[in-house]
Protein backbone atom coordinates (compact mmCIF):
# COMPACT_ATOMS: atom_id res chain seq x y z
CA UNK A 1 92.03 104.08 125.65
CA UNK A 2 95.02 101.86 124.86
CA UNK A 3 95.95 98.69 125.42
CA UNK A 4 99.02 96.07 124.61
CA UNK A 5 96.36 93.35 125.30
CA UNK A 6 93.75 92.53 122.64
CA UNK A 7 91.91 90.05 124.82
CA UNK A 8 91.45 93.85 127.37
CA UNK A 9 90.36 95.65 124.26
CA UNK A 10 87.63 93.18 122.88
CA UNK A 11 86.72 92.74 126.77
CA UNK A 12 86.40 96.41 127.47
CA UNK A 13 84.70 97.26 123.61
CA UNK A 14 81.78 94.62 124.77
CA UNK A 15 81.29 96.24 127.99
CA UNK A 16 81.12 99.69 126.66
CA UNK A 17 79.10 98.45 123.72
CA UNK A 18 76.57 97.05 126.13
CA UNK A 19 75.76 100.17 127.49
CA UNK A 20 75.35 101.29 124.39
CA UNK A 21 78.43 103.47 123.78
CA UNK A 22 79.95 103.01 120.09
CA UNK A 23 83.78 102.19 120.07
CA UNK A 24 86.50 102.33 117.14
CA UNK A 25 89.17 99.98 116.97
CA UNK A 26 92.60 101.64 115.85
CA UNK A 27 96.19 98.87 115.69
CA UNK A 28 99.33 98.86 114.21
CA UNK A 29 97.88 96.16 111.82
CA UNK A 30 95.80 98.83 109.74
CA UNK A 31 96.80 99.95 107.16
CA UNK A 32 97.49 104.00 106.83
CA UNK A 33 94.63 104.38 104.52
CA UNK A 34 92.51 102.40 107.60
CA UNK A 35 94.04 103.92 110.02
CA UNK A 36 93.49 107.97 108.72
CA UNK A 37 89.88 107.06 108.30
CA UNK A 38 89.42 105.87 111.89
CA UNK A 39 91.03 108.64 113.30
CA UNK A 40 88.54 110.68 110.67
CA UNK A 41 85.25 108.81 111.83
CA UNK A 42 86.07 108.93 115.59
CA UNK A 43 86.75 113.10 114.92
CA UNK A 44 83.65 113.82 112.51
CA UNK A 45 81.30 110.90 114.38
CA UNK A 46 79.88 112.14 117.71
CA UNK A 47 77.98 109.16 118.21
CA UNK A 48 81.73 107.61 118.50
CA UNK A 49 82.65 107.66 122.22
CA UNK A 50 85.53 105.80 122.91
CA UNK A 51 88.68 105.15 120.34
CA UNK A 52 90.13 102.18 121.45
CA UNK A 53 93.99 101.88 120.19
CA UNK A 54 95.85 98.09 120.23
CA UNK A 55 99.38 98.17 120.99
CA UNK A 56 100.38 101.14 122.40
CA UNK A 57 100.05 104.82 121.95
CA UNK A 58 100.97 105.82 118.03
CA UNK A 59 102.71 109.41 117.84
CA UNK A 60 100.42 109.81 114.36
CA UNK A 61 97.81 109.18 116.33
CA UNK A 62 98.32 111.26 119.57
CA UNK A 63 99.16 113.74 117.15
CA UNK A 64 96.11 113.82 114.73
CA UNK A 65 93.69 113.90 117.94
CA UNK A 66 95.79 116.16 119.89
């Protein structure tokens, strides 16, 4: 899922997190080390769900998941 809003993302993360679905957070604000191992734990961690990105869709990203 992405989102431009971070008050939607933290919103949305609760509700999913509630129902007991694990989320990862992924931003422009990481760093590239932070952000490769996200995009590793959401790949390699099935209990992982739901990648939530902040800020709009990230080519690297769309790219590494694609």
């Amino acid at each position: 899922m992405f989102t431009s809003f971070i008050l939607i993302a933290r919103i949305v993360g609760r509700m999913l997190q509630d129902e007991d679905i694990d989320v990862l957070y992924y931003s422009g604000s990481m760093s590239r080390t932070e952000k490769h191992e996200a995009v590793r734990d959401f790949t390699n961690n099935k209990k992982i769900r739901v990648l939530v990105g902040l800020g709009g869709e990230d080519p690297c990203l769309s790219a590494n998941l694609g």
